[in-house]
Protein backbone atom coordinates (compact mmCIF):
# COMPACT_ATOMS: atom_id res chain seq x y z
CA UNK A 1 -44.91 -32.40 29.73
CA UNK A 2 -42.15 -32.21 27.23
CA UNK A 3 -41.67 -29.35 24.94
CA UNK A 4 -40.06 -30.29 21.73
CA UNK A 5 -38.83 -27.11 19.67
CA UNK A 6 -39.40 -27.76 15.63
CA UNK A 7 -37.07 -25.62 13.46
CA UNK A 8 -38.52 -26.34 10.13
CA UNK A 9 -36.72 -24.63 7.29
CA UNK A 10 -38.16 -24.26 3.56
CA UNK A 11 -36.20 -25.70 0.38
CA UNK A 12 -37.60 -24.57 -2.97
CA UNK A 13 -37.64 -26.21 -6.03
CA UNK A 14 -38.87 -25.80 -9.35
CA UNK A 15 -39.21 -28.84 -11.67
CA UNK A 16 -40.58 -29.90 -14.64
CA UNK A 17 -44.02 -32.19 -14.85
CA UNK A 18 -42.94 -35.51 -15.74
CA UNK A 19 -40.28 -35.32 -12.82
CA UNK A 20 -42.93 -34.10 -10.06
CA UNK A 21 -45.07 -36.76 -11.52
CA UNK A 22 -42.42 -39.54 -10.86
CA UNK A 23 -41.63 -38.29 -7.40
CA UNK A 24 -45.27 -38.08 -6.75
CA UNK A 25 -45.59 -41.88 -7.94
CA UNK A 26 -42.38 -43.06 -6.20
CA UNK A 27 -43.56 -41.41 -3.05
CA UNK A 28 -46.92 -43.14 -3.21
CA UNK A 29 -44.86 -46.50 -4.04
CA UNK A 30 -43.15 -46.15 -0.88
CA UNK A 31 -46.25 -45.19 1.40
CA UNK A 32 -44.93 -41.76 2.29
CA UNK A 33 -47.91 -38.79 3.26
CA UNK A 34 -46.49 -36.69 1.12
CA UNK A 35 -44.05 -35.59 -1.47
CA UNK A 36 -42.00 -33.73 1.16
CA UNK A 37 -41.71 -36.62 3.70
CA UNK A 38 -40.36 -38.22 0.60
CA UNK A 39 -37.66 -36.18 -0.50
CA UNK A 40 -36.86 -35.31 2.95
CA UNK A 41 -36.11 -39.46 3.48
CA UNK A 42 -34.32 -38.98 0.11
CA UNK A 43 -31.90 -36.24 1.59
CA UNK A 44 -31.65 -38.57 4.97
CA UNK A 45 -30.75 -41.83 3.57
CA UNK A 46 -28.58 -40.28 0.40
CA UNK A 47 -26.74 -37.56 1.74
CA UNK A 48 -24.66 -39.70 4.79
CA UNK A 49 -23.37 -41.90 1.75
CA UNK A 50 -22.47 -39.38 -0.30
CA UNK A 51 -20.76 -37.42 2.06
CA UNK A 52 -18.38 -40.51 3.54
CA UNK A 53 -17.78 -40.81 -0.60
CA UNK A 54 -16.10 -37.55 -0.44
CA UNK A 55 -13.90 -38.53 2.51
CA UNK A 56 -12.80 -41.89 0.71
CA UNK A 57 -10.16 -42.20 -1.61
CA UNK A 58 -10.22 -45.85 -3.00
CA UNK A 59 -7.09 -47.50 -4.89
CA UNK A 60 -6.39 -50.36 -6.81
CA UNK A 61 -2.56 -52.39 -5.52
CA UNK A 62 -1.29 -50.91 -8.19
CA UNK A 63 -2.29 -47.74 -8.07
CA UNK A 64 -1.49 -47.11 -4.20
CA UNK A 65 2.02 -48.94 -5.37
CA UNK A 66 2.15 -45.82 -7.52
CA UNK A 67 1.40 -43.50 -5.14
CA UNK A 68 3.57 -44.69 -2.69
CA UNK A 69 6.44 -44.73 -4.66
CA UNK A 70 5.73 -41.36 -5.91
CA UNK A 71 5.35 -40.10 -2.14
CA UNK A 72 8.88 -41.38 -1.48
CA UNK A 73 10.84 -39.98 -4.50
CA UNK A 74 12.43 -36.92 -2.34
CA UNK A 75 13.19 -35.57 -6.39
CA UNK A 76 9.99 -34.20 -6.86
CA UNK A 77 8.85 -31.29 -5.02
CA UNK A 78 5.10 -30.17 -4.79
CA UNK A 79 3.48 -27.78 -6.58
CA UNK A 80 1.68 -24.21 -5.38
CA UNK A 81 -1.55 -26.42 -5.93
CA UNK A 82 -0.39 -28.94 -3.43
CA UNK A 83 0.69 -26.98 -0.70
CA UNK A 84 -2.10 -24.63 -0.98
CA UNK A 85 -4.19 -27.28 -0.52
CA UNK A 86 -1.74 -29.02 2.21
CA UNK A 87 -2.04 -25.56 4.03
CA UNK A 88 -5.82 -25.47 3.99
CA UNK A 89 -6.14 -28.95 5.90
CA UNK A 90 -4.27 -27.96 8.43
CA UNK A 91 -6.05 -25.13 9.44
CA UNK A 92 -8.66 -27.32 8.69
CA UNK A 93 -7.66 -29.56 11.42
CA UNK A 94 -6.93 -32.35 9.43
């Protein structure tokens, strides 16, 4: 016999009627027990793609063109902004 170890934390929330009501509905919609199963499948399927947005930086041509050219013109010099936040990836690990 297995033992399977449940570490079940507590998020609170307040919110207003109408938008308990529509989660409540929604939640029915989708066949879910209850209204925590269905923000809980909320958090699971929204929060992977919303975190690999964050990693993503998307460009146009033109706009990595830009940026390239920009990276190579040894004129400019970066600010206290930039190599703050240069710094902070690498002890990052980044």
């Amino acid at each position: 016999m297995a033992i399977v170890s449940s570490n079940n934390q507590r998020i609170e929330m307040r919110v207003d009627s109408e938008t308990k009501q529509l989660a409540e509905r929604a939640s029915t919609a989708l066949g879910c027990a209850s209204l925590s199963e269905y923000i809980t499948r909320l958090i699971r399927e929204n929060s992977p793609k919303i975190i690999q947005q964050q990693k993503e930086i998307k460009l146009s041509n033109r706009q990595f063109d830009c940026f390239i050219e920009l990276c190579q013109d040894v004129s400019l010099k970066p600010g206290k902004q930039l190599l703050k936040a240069a710094k902070r990836l690498d002890e990052e690990g980044f």
